[in-house]
PDB file of N, CA and C in Angstrom:
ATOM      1  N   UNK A   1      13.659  -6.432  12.898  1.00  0.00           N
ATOM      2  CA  UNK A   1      12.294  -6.122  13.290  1.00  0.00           C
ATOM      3  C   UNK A   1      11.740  -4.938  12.494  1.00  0.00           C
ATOM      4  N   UNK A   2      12.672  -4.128  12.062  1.00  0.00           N
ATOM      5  CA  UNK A   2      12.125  -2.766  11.634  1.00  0.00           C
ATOM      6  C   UNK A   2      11.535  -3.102  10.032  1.00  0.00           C
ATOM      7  N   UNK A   3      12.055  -4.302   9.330  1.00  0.00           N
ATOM      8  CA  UNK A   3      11.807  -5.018   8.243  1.00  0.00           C
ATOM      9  C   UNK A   3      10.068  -5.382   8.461  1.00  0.00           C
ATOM     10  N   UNK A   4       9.948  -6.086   9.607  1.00  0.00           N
ATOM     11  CA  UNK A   4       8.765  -6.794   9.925  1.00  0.00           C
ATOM     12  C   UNK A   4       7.794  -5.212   9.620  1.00  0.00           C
ATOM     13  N   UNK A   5       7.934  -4.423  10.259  1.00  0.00           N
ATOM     14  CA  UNK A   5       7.311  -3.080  10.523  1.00  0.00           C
ATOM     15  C   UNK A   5       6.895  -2.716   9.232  1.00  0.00           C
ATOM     16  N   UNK A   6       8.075  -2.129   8.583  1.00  0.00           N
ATOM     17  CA  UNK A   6       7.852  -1.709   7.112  1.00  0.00           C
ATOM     18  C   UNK A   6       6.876  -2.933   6.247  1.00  0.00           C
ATOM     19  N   UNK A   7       7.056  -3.921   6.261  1.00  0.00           N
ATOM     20  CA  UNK A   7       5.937  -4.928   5.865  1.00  0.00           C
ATOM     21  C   UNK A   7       4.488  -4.468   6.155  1.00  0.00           C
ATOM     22  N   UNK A   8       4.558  -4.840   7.495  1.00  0.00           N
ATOM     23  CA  UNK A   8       3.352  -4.308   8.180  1.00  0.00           C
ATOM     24  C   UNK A   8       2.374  -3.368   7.937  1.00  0.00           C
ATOM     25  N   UNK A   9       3.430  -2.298   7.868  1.00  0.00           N
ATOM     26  CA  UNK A   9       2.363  -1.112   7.182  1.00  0.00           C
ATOM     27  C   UNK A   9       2.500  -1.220   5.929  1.00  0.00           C
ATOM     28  N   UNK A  10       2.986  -1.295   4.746  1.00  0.00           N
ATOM     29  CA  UNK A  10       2.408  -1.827   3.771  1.00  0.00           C
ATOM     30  C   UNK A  10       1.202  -2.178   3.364  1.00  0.00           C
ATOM     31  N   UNK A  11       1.168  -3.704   4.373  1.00  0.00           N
ATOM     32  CA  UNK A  11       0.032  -4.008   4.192  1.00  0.00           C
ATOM     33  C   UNK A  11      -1.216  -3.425   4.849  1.00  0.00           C
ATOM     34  N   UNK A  12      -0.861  -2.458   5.699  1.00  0.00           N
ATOM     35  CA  UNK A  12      -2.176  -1.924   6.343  1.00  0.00           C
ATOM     36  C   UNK A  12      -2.483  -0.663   5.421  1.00  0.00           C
ATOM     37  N   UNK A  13      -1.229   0.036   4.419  1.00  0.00           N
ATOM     38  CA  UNK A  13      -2.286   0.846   3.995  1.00  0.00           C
ATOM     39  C   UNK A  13      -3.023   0.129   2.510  1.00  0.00           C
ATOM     40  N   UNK A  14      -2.350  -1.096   2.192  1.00  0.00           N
ATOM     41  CA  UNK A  14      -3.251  -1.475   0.954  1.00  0.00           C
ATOM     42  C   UNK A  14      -4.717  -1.835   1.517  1.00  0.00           C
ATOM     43  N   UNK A  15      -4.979  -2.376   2.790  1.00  0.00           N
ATOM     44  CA  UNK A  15      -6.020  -2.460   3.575  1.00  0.00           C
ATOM     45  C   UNK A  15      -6.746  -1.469   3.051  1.00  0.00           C
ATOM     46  N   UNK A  16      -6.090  -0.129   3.660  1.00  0.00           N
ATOM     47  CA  UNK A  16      -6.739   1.053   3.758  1.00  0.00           C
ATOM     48  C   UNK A  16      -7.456   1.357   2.369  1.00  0.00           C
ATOM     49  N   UNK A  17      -6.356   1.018   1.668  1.00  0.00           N
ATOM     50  CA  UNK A  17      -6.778   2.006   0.055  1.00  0.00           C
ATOM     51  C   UNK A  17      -8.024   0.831  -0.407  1.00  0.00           C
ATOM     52  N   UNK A  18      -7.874  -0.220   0.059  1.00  0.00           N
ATOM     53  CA  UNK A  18      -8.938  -1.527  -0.653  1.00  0.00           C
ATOM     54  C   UNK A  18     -10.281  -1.291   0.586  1.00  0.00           C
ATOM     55  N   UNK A  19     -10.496  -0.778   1.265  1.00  0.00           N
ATOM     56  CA  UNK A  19     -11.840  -0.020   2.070  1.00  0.00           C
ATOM     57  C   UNK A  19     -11.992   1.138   1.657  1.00  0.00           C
ATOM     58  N   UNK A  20     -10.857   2.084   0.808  1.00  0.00           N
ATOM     59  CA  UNK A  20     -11.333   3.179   0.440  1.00  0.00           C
ATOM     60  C   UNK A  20     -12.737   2.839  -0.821  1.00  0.00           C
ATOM     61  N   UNK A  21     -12.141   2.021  -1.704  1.00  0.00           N
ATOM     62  CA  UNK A  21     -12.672   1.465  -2.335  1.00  0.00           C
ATOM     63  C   UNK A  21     -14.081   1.164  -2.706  1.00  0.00           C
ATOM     64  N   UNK A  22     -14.201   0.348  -1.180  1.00  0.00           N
ATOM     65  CA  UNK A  22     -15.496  -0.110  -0.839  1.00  0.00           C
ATOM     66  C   UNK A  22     -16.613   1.009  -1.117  1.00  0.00           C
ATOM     67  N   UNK A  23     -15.687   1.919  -0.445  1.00  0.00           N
ATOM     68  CA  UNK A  23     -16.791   3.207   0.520  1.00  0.00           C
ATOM     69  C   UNK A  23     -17.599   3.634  -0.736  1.00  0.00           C
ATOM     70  N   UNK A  24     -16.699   3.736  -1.943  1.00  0.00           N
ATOM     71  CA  UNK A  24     -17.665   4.333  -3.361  1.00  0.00           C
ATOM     72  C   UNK A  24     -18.628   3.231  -3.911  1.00  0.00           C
ATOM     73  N   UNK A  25     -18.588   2.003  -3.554  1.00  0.00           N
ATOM     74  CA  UNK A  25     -19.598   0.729  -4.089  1.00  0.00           C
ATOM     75  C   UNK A  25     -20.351   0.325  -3.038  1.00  0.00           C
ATOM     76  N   UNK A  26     -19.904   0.461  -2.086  1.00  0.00           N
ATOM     77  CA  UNK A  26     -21.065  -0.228  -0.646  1.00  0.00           C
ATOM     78  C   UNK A  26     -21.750   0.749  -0.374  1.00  0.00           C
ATOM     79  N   UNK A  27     -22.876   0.571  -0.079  1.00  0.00           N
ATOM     80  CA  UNK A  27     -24.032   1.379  -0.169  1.00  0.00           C
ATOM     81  C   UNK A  27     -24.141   1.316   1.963  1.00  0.00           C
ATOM     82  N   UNK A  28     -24.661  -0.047   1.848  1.00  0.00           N
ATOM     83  CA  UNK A  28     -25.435  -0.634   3.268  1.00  0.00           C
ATOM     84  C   UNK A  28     -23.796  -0.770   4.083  1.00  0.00           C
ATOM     85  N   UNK A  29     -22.968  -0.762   3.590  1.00  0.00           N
ATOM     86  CA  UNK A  29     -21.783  -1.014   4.792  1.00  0.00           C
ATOM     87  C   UNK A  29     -20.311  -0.002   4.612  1.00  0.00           C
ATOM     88  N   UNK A  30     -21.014   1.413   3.938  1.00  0.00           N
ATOM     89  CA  UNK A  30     -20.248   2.252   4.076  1.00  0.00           C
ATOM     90  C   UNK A  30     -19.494   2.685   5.519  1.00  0.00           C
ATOM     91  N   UNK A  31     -20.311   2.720   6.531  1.00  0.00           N
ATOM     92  CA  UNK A  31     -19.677   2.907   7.470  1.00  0.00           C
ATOM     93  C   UNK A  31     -18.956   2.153   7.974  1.00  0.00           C
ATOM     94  N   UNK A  32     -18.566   0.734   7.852  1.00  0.00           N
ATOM     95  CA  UNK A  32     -17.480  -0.059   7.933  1.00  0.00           C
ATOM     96  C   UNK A  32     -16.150   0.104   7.270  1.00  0.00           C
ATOM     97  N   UNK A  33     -16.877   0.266   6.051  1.00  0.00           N
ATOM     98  CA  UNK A  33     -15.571   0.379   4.977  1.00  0.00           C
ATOM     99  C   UNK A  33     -14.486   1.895   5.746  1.00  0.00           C
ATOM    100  N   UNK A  34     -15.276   2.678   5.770  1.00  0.00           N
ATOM    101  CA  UNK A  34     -15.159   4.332   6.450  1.00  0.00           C
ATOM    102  C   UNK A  34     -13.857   3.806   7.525  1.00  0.00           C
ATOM    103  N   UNK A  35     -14.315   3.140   8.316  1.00  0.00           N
ATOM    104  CA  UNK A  35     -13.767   2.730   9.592  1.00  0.00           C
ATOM    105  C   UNK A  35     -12.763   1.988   9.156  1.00  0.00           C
ATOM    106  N   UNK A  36     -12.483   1.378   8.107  1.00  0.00           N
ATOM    107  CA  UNK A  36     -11.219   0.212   7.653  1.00  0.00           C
ATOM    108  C   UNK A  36     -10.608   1.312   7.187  1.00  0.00           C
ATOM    109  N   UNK A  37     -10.836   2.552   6.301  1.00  0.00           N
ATOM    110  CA  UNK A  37     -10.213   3.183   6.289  1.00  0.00           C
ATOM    111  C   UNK A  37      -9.038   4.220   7.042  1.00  0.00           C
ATOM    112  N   UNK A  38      -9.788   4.426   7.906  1.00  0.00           N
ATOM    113  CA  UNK A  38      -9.409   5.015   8.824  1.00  0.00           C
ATOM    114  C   UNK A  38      -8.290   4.496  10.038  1.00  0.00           C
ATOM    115  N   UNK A  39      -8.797   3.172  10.236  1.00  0.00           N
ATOM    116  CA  UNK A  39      -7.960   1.770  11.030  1.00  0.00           C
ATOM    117  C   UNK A  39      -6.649   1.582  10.098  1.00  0.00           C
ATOM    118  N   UNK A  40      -6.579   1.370   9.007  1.00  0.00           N
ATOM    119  CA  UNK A  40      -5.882   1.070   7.935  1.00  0.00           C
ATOM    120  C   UNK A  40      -4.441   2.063   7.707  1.00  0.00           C
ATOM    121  N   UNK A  41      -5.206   3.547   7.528  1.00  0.00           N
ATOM    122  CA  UNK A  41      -4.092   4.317   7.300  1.00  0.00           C
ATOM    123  C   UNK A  41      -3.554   4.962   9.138  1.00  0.00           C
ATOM    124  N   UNK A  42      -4.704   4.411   9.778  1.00  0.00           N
ATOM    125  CA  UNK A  42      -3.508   4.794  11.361  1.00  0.00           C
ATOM    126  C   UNK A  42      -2.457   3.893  11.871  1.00  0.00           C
ATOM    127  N   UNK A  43      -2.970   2.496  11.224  1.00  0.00           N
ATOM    128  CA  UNK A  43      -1.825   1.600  11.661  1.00  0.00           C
ATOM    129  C   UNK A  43      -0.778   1.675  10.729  1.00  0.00           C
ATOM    130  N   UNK A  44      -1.238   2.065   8.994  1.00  0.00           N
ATOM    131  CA  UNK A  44      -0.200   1.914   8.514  1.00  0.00           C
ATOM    132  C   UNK A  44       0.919   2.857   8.781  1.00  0.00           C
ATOM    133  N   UNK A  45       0.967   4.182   8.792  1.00  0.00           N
ATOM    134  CA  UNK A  45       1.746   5.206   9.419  1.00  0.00           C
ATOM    135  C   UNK A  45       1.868   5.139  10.863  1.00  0.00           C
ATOM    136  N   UNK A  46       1.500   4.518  11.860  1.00  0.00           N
ATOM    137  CA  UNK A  46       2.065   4.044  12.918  1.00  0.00           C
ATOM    138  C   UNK A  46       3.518   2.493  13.092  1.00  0.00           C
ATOM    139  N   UNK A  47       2.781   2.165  11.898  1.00  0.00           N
ATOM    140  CA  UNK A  47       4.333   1.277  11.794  1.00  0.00           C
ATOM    141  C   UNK A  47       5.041   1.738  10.823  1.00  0.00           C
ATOM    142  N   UNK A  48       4.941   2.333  10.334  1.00  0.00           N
ATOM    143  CA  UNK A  48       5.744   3.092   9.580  1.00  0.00           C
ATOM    144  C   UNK A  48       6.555   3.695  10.044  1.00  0.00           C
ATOM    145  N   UNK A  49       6.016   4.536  10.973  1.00  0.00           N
ATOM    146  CA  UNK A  49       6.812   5.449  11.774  1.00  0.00           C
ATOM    147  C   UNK A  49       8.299   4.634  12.459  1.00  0.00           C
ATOM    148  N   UNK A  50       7.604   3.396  13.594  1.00  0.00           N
ATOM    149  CA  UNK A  50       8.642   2.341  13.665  1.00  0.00           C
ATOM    150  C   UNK A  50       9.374   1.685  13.129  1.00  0.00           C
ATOM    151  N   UNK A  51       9.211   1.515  11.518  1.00  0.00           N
ATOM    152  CA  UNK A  51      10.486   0.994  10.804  1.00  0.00           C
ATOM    153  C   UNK A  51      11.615   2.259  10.832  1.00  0.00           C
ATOM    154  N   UNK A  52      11.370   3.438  10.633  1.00  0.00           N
ATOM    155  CA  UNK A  52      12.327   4.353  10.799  1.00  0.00           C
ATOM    156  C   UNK A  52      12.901   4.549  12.258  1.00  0.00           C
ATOM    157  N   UNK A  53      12.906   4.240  12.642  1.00  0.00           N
ATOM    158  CA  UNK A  53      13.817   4.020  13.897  1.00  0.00           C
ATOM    159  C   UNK A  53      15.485   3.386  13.675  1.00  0.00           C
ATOM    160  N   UNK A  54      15.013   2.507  12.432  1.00  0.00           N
ATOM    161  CA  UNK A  54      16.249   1.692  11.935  1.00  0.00           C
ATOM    162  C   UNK A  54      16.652   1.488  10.562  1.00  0.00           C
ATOM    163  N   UNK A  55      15.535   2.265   9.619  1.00  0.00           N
ATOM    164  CA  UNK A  55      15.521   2.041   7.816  1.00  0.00           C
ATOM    165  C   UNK A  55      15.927   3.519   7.520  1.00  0.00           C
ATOM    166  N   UNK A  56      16.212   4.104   6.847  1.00  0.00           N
ATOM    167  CA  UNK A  56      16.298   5.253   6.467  1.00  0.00           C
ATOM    168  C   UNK A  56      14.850   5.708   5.898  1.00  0.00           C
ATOM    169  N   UNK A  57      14.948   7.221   5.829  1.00  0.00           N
ATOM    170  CA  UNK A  57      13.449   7.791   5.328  1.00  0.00           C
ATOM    171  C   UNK A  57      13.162   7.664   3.909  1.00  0.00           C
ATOM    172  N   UNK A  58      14.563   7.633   3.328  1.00  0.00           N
ATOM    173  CA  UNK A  58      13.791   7.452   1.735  1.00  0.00           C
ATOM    174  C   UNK A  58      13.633   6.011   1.739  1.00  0.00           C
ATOM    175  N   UNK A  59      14.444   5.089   1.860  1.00  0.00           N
ATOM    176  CA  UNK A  59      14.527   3.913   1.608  1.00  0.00           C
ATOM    177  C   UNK A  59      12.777   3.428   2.246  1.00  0.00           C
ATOM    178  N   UNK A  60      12.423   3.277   3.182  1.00  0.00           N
ATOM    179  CA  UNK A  60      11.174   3.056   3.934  1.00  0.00           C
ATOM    180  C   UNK A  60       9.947   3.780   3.245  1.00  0.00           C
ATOM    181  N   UNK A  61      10.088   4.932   2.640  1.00  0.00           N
ATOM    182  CA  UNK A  61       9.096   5.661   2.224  1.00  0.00           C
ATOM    183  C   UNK A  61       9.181   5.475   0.684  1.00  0.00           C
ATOM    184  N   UNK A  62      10.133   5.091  -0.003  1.00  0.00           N
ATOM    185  CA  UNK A  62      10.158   4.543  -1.626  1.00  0.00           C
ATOM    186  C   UNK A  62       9.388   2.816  -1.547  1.00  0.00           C
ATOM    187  N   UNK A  63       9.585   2.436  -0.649  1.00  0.00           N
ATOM    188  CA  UNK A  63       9.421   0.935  -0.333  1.00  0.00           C
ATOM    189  C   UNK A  63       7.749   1.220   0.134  1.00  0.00           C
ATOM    190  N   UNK A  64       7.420   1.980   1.160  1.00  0.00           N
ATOM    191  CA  UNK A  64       6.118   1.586   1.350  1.00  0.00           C
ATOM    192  C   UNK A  64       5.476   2.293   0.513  1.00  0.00           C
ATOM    193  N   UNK A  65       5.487   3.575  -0.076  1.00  0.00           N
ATOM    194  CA  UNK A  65       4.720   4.051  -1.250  1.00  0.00           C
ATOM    195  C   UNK A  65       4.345   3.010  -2.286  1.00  0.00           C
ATOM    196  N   UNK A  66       5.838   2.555  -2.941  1.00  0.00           N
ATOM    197  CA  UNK A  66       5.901   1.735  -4.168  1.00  0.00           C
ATOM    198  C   UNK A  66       5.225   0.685  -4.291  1.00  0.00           C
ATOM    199  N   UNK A  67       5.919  -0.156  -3.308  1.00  0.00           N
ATOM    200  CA  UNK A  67       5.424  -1.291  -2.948  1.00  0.00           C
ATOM    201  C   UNK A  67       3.627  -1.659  -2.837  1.00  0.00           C
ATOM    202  N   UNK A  68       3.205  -0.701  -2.038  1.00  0.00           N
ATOM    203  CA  UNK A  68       1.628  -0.516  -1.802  1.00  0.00           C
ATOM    204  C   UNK A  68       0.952   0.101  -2.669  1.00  0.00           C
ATOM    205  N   UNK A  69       1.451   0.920  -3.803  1.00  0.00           N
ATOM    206  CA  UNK A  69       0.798   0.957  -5.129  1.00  0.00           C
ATOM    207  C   UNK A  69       0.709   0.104  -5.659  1.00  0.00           C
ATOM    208  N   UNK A  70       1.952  -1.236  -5.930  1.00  0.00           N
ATOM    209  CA  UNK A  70       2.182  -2.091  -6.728  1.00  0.00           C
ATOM    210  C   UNK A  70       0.856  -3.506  -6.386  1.00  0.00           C
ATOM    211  N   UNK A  71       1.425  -3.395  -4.868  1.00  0.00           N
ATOM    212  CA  UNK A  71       0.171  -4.447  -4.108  1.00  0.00           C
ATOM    213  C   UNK A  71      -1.186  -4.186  -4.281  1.00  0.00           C
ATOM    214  N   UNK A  72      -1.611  -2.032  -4.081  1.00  0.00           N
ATOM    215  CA  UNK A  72      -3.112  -1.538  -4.524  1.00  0.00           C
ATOM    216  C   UNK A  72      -3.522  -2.195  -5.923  1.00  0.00           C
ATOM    217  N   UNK A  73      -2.734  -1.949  -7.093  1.00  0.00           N
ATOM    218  CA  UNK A  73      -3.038  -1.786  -8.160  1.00  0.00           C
ATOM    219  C   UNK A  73      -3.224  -3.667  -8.879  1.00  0.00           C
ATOM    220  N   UNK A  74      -2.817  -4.755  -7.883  1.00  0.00           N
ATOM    221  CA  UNK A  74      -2.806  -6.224  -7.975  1.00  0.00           C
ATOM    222  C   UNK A  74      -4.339  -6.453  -7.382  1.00  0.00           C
ATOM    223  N   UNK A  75      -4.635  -5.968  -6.104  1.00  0.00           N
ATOM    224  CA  UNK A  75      -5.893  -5.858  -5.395  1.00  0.00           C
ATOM    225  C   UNK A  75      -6.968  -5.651  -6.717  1.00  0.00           C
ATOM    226  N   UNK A  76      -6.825  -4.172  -7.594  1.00  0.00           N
ATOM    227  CA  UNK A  76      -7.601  -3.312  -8.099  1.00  0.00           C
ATOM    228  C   UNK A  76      -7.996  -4.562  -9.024  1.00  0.00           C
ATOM    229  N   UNK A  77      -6.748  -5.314 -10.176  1.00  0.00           N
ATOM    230  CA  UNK A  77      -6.629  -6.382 -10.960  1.00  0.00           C
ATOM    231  C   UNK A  77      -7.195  -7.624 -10.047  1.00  0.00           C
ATOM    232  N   UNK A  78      -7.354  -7.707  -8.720  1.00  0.00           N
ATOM    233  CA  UNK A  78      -7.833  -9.058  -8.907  1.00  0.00           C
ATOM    234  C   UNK A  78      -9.281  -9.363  -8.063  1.00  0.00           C
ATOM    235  N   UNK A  79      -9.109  -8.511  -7.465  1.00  0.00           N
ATOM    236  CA  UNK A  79     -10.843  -8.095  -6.504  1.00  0.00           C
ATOM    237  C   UNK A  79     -11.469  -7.199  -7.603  1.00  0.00           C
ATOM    238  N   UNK A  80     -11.637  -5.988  -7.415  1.00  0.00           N
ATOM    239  CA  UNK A  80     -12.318  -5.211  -8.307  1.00  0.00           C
ATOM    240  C   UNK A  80     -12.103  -5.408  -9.740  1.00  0.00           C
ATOM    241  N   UNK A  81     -11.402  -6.679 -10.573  1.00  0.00           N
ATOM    242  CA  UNK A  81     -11.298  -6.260 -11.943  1.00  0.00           C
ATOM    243  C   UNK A  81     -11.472  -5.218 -12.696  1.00  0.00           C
ATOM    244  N   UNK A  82     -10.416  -4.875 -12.152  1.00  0.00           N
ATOM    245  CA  UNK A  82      -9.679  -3.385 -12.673  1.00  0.00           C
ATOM    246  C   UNK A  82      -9.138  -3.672 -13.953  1.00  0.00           C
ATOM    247  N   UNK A  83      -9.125  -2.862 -14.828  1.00  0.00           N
ATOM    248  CA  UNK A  83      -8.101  -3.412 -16.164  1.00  0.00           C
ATOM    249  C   UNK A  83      -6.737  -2.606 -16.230  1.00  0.00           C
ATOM    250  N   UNK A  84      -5.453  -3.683 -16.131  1.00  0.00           N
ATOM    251  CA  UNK A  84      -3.998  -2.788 -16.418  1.00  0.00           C
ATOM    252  C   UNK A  84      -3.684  -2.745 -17.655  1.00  0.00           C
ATOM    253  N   UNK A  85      -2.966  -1.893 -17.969  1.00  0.00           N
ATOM    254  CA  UNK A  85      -2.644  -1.643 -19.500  1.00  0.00           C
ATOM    255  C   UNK A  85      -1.901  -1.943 -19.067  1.00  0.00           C
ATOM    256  N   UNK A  86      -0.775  -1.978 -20.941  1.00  0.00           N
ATOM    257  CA  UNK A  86       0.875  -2.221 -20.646  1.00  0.00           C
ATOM    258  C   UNK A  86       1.179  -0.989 -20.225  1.00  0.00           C
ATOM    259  N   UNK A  87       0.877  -0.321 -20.196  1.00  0.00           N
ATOM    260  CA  UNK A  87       1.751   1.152 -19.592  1.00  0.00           C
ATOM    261  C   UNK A  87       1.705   1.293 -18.204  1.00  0.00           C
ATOM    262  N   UNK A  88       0.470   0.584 -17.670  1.00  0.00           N
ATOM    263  CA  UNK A  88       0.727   0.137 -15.954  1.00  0.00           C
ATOM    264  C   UNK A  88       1.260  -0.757 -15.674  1.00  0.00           C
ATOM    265  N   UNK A  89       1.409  -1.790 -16.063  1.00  0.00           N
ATOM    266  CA  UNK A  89       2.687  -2.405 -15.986  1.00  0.00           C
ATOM    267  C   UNK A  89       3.884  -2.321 -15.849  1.00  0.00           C
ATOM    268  N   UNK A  90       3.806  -1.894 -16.992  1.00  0.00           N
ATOM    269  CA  UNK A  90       5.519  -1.419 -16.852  1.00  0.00           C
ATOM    270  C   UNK A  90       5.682  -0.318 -16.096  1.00  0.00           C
ATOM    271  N   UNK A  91       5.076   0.854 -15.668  1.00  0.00           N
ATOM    272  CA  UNK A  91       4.911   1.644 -14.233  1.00  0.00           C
ATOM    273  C   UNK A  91       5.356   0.673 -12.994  1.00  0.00           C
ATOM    274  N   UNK A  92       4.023  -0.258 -13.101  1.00  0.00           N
ATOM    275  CA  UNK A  92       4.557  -1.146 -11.714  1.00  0.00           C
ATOM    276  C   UNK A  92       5.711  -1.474 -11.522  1.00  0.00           C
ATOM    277  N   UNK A  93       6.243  -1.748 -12.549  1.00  0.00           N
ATOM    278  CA  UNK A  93       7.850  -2.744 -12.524  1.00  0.00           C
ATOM    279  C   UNK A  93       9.113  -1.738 -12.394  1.00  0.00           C
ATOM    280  N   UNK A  94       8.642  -0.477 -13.092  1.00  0.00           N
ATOM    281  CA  UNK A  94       9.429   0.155 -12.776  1.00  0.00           C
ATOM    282  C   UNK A  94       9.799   0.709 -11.353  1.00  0.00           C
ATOM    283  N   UNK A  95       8.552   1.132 -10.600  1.00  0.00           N
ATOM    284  CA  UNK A  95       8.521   1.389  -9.374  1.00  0.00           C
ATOM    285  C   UNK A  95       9.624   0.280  -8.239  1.00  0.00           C
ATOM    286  N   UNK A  96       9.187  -0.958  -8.707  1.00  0.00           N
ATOM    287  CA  UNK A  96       9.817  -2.122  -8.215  1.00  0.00           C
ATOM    288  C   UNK A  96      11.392  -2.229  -7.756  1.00  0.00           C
ATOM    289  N   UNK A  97      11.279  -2.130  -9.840  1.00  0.00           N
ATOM    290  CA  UNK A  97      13.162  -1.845  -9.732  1.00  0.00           C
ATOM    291  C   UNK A  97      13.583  -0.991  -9.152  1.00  0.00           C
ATOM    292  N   UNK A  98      13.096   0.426  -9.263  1.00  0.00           N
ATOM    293  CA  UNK A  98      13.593   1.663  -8.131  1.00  0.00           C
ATOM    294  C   UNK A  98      13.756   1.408  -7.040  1.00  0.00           C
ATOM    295  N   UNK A  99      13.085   0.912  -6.378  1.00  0.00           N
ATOM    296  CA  UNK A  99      13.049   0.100  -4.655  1.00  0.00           C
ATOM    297  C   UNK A  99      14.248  -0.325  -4.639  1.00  0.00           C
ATOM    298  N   UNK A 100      14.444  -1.098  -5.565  1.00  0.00           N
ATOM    299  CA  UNK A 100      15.610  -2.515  -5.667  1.00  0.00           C
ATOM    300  C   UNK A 100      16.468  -1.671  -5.624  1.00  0.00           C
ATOM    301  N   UNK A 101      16.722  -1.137  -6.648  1.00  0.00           N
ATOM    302  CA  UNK A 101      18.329  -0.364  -7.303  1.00  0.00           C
ATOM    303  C   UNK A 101      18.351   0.691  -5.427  1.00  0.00           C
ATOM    304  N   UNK A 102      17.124   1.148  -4.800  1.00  0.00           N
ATOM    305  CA  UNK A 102      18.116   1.772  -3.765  1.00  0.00           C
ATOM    306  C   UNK A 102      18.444   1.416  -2.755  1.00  0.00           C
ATOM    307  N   UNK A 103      17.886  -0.064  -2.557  1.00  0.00           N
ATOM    308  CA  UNK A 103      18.584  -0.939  -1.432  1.00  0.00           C
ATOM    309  C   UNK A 103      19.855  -1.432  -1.552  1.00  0.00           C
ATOM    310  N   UNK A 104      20.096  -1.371  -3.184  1.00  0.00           N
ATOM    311  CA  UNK A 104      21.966  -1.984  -3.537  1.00  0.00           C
ATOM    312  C   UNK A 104      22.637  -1.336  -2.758  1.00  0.00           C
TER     313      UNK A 104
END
């Protein structure tokens, strides 16, 4: 379950960071976006909090950092056409493998 959790918030703070987003381009529905923000990063550090009950702190906190940059920066590339260089790339991947190599 604590797996499910760490997922969870993940995805609630890429939520978050993809309404942060908004807030600098939406004009008429800033105050929504405001509010996804805000919704976003309380749930995500509220389940967060609950995967550590049973994940360790680095392991959970390399994983949801990484991970939710990797997921932000796919968002940035495929909603906002964002442009990645190869040097973000290979950032991303590296981040990835780090995750990996500390779950071995």
């Amino acid at each position: 379950m604590a797996y499910v959790f760490l997922v969870s918030a993940i995805l609630a703070e890429v939520f978050g960071t993809s309404m942060m987003k908004l807030t600098s381009i939406s004009s008429n529905k800033k105050v929504l976006s405001i509010l996804g923000v805000i919704i976003g990063y309380a749930l995500a550090f509220y389940l967060l909090s609950l995967s550590l009950i049973s994940i360790p702190l680095s392991f959970a906190y390399a994983a949801w950092s990484g991970t939710g940059t990797a997921l932000t920066a796919l968002v940035g590339f495929l909603i906002f056409k964002e442009k990645i260089t190869i040097q973000g790339a290979v950032g991303i991947l590296l981040l990835i493998v780090g995750v990996v190599l500390m779950r071995i």
